[in-house]
Protein backbone atom coordinates (compact mmCIF):
# COMPACT_ATOMS: atom_id res chain seq x y z
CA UNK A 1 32.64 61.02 43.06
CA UNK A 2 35.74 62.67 44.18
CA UNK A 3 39.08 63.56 42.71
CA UNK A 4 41.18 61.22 44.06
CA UNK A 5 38.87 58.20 42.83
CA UNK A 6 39.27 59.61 39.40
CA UNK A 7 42.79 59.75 39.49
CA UNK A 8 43.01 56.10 41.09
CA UNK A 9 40.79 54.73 38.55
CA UNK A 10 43.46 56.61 35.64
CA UNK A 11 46.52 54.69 37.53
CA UNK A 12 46.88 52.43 34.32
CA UNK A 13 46.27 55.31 31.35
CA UNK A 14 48.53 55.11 28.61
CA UNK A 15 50.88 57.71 29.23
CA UNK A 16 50.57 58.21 32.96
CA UNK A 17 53.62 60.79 33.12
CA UNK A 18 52.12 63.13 30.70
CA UNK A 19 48.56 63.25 32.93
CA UNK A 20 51.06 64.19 36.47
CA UNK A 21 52.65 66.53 34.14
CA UNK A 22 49.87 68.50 33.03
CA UNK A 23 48.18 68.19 36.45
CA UNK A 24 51.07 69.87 38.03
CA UNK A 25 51.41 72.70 35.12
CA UNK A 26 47.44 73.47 35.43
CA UNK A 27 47.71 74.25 39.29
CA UNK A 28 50.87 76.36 38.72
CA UNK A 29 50.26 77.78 35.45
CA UNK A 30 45.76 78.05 35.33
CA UNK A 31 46.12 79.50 31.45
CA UNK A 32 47.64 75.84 30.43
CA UNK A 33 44.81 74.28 30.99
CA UNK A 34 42.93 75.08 27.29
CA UNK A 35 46.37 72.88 25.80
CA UNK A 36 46.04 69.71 28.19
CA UNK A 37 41.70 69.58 28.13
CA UNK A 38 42.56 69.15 24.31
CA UNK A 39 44.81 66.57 24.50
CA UNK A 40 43.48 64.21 26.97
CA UNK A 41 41.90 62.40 25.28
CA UNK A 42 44.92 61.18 23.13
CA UNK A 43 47.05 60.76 26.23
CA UNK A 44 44.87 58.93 28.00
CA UNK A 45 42.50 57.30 25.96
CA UNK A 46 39.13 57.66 25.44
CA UNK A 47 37.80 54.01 26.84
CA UNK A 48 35.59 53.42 29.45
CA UNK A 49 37.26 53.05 33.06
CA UNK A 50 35.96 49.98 35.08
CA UNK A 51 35.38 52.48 37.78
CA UNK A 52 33.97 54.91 38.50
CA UNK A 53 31.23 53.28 35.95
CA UNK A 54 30.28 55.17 33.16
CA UNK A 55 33.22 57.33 33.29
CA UNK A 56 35.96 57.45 29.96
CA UNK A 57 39.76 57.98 30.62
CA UNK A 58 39.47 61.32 28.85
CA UNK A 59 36.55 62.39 31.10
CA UNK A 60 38.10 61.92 34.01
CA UNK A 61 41.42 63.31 33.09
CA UNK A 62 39.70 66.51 32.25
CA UNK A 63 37.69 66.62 35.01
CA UNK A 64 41.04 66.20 37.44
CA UNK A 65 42.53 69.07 35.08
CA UNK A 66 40.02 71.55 36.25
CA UNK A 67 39.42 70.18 39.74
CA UNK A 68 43.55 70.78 39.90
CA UNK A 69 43.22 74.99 38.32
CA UNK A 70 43.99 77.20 41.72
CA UNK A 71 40.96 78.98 41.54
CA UNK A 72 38.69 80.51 38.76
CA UNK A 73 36.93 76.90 38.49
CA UNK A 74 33.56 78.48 37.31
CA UNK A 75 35.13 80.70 34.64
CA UNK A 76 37.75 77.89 33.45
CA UNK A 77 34.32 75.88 33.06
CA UNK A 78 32.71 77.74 30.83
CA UNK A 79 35.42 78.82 28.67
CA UNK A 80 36.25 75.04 27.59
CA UNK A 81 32.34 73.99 27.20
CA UNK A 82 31.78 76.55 25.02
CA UNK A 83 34.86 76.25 23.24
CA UNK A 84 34.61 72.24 23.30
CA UNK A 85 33.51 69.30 21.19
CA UNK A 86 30.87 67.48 22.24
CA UNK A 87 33.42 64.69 24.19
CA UNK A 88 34.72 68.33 25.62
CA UNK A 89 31.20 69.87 26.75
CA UNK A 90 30.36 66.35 28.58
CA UNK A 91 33.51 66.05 30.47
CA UNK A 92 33.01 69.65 31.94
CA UNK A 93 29.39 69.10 32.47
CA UNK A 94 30.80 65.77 34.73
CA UNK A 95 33.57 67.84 36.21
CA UNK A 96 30.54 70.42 38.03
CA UNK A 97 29.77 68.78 40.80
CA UNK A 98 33.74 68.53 41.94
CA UNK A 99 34.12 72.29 41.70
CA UNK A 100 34.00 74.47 44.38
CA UNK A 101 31.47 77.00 42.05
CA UNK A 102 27.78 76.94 43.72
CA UNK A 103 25.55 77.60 41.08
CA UNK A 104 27.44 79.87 38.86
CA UNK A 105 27.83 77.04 36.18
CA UNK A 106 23.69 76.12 35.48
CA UNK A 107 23.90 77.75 32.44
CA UNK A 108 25.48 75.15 30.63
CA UNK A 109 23.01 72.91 32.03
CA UNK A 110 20.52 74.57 30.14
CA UNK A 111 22.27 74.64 27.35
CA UNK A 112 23.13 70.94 27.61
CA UNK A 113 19.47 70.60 28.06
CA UNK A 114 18.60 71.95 24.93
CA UNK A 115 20.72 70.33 22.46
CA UNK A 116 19.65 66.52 20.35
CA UNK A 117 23.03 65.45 21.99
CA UNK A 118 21.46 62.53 24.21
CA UNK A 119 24.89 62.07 25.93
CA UNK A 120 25.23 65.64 26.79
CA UNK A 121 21.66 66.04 27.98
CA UNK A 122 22.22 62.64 30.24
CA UNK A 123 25.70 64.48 31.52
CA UNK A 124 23.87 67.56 32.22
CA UNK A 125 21.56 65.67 34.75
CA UNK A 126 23.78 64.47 36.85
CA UNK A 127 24.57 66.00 40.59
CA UNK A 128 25.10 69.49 39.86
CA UNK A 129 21.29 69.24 38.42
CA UNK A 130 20.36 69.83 42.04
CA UNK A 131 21.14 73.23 41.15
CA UNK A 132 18.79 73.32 38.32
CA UNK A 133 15.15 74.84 39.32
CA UNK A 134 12.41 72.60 39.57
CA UNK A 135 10.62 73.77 36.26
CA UNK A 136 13.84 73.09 34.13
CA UNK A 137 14.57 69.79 35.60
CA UNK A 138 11.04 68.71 35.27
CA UNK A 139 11.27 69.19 31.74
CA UNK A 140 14.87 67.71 31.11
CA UNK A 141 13.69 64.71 32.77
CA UNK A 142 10.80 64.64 29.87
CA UNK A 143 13.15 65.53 27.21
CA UNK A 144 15.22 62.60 28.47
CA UNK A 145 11.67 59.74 28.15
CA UNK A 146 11.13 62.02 24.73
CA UNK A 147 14.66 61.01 23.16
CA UNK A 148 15.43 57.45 24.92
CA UNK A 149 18.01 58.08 27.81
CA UNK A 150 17.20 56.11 30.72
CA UNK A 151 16.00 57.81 33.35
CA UNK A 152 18.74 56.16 35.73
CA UNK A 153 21.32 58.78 34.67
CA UNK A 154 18.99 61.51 36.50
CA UNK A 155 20.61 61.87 39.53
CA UNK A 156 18.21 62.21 42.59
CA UNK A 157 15.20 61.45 41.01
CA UNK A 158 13.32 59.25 43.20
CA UNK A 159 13.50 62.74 45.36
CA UNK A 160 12.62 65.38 43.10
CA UNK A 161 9.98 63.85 41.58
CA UNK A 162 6.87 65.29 42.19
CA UNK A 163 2.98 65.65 41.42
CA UNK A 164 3.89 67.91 38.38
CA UNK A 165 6.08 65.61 36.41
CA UNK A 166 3.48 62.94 37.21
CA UNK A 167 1.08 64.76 35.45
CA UNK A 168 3.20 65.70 32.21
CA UNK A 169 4.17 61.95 32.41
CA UNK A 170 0.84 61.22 32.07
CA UNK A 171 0.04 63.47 29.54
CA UNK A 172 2.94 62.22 27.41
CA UNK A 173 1.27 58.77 28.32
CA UNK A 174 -2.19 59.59 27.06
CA UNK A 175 -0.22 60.73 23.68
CA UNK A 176 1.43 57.75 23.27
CA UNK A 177 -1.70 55.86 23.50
CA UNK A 178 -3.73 57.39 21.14
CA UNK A 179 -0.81 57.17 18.53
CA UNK A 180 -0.63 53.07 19.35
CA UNK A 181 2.79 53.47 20.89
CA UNK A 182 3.61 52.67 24.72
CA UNK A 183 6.24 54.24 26.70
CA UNK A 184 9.36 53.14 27.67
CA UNK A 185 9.70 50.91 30.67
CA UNK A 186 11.37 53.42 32.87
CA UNK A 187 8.82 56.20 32.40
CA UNK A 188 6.07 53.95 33.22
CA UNK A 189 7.51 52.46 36.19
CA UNK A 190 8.04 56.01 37.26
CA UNK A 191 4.56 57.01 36.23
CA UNK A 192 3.53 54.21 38.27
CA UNK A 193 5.22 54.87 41.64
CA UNK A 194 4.38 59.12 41.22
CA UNK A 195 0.74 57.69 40.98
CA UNK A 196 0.49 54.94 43.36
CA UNK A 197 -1.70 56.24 46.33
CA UNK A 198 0.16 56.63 49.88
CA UNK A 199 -1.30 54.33 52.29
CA UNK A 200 -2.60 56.55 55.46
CA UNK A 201 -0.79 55.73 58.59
């Protein structure tokens, strides 16, 4: 994903003036950007753009917004997640990987991670998670087969998965089983694959 796809795909947004506006303001004027990240949403809309899939028109207008600040990217981050609604929190936790911050902003990962939000804990896992440490992803990727979010919004997991989260898959499995309950499709497919044995060469 990169900036200028987002603002491609926000060509046709209902008040495309407004958006160039507040785009221009935020890179000239950083403290502005608290009034725009609120009103996105009801200058642009809040529906679904064809693409990027899975994207809204208020994500990706907030996302641009902070892409667009001069500098203090990591700081300007936190300051609207914690201050956001939950549309708010996801569209910074998609903004992450755009922003020129390293892992300053993991934090909110974590606390993504921790809340019964299902859309905020499948935002928090997408690329910036490759900042998250092993441990912590391992278990967000549990928390996501606990709660029903399909494992296809973790980015990168056919590469980070590993013996360990085949064996708390597998416990979680064994839980299930006893109870009468199976687990859902994804989880065992993954479960599956983790435990398949490599042929030697």
């Amino acid at each position: 994903m990169t900036p200028d796809r987002l603002r491609a795909a926000l060509r046709g947004v209902p008040d495309p003036q407004w958006l160039d506006a507040a785009l221009r303001r935020v890179a000239t004027e950083p403290t502005a950007i608290d009034r725009f990240f609120a009103a996105a949403a009801r200058r642009c809309g809040r529906g679904p753009l064809p693409d990027p899939p899975g994207w809204t028109a208020d994500e990706a207008a907030r996302a641009l917004l902070l892409t667009t600040l001069p500098g203090g990217h990591a700081s300007a981050a936190e300051t609207l997640y914690r201050q956001g609604d939950a549309a708010e929190k996801r569209a910074v936790l998609r903004a992450l990987p755009l922003l020129p911050i390293g892992a300053e902003c993991v934090p909110l990962l974590h606390d993504a991670i921790r809340t019964n939000d299902t859309r905020l804990v499948a935002a928090a896992l997408g690329p910036y998670a490759r900042h998250l440490e092993q441990p912590a992803w391992r278990q967000a990727v549990l928390k996501c087969v606990f709660t029903g979010v399909p494992l296809a919004v973790v980015d990168g997991l056919p590469e980070r998965a590993d013996g360990e989260l085949a064996r708390m898959l597998a416990a979680y499995a064994a839980e299930r089983h006893a109870a009468g309950r199976t687990m859902p499709d994804d989880a065992a497919d993954l479960l599956r694959r983790l435990t398949i044995p490599t042929p030697e060469a």
